[in-house]
Protein backbone atom coordinates (compact mmCIF):
# COMPACT_ATOMS: atom_id res chain seq x y z
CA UNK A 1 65.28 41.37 93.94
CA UNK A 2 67.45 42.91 91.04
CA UNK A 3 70.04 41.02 91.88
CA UNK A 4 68.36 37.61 91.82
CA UNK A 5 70.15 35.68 88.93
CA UNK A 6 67.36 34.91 86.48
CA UNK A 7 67.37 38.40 86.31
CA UNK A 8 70.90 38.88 85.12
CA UNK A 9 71.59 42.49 85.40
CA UNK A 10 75.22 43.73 86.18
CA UNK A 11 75.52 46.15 89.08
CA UNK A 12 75.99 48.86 87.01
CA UNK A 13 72.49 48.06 85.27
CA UNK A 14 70.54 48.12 88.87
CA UNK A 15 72.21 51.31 89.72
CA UNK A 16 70.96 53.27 86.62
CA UNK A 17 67.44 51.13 87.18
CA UNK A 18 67.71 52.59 91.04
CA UNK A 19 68.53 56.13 89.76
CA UNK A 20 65.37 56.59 87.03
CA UNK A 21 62.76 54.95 89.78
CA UNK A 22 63.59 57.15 92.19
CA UNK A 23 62.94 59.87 89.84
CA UNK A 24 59.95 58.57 88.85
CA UNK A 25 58.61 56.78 91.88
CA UNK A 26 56.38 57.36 94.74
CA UNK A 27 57.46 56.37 98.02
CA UNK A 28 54.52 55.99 100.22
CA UNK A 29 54.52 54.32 104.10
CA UNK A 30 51.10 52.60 104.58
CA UNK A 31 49.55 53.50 107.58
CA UNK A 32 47.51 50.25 107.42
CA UNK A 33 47.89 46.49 107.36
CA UNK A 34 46.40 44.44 104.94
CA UNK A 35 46.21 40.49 105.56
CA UNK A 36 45.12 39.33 102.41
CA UNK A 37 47.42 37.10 101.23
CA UNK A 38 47.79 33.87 103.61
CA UNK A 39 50.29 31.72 101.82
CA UNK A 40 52.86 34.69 101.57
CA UNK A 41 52.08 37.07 104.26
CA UNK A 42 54.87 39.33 102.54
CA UNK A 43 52.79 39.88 99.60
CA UNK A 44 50.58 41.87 101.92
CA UNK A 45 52.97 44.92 101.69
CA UNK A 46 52.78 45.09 97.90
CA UNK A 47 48.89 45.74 98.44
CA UNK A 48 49.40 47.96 101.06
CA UNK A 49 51.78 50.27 98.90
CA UNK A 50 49.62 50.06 96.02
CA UNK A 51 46.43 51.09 97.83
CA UNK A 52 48.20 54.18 100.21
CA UNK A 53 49.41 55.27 96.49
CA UNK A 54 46.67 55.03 94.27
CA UNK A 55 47.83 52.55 92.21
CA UNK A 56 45.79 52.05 89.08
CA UNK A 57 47.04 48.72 88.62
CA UNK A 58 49.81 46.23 90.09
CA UNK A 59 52.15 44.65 87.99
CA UNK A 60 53.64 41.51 89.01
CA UNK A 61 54.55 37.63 88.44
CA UNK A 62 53.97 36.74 91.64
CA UNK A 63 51.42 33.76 91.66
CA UNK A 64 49.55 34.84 94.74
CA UNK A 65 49.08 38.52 94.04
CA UNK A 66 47.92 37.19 89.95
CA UNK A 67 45.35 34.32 91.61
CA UNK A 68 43.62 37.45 93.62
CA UNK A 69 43.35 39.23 89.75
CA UNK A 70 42.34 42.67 91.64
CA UNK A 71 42.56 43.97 94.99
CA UNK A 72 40.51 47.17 95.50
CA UNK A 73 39.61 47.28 92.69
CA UNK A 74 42.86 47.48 91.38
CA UNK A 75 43.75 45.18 88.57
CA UNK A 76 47.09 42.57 89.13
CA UNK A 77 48.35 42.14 85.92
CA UNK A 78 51.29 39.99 84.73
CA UNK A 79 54.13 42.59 83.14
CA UNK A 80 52.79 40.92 79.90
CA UNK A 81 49.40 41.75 80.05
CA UNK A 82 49.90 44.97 81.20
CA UNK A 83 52.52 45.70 78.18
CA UNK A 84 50.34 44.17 75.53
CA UNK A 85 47.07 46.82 77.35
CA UNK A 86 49.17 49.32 77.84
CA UNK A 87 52.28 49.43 76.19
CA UNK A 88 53.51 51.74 72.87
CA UNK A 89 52.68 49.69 69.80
């Protein structure tokens, strides 16, 4: 998805990206299906992660994760809202 171009990030740019989230991330392999989601059955996967990893909240612009607004009691924020909750001042 980095690569999509209304992203515009050089290669060189998604490899240092790449590097720090590995460092930072959790990788997790749900054991579970979720079929939440109808009109973009891939979206299921992003709940799936976030629930096997104890996600306190999901961050996204997807429209059909944001028209749930939680999932489990985890919030779906846009990265906007979640910056202007969360982020430094």
């Amino acid at each position: 998805m980095l690569r999509y171009p209304k992203f515009h990030f050089s290669e060189s740019e998604i490899l240092e990206y790449l590097t720090i989230l590995r460092e930072v991330a959790d990788i997790v392999k749900p054991d579970f299906q979720v079929a939440i989601v109808q009109d973009d059955p891939d979206d299921n996967r992003v709940l799936e992660c976030a629930l096997a990893g104890g996600a306190e909240v999901i961050v996204s612009g997807d429209r059909h994760l944001l028209d749930l607004a939680e999932f489990e009691k985890i919030p779906i924020l846009q990265p906007r809202v979640f910056l202007d909750r969360f982020g430094e001042s």
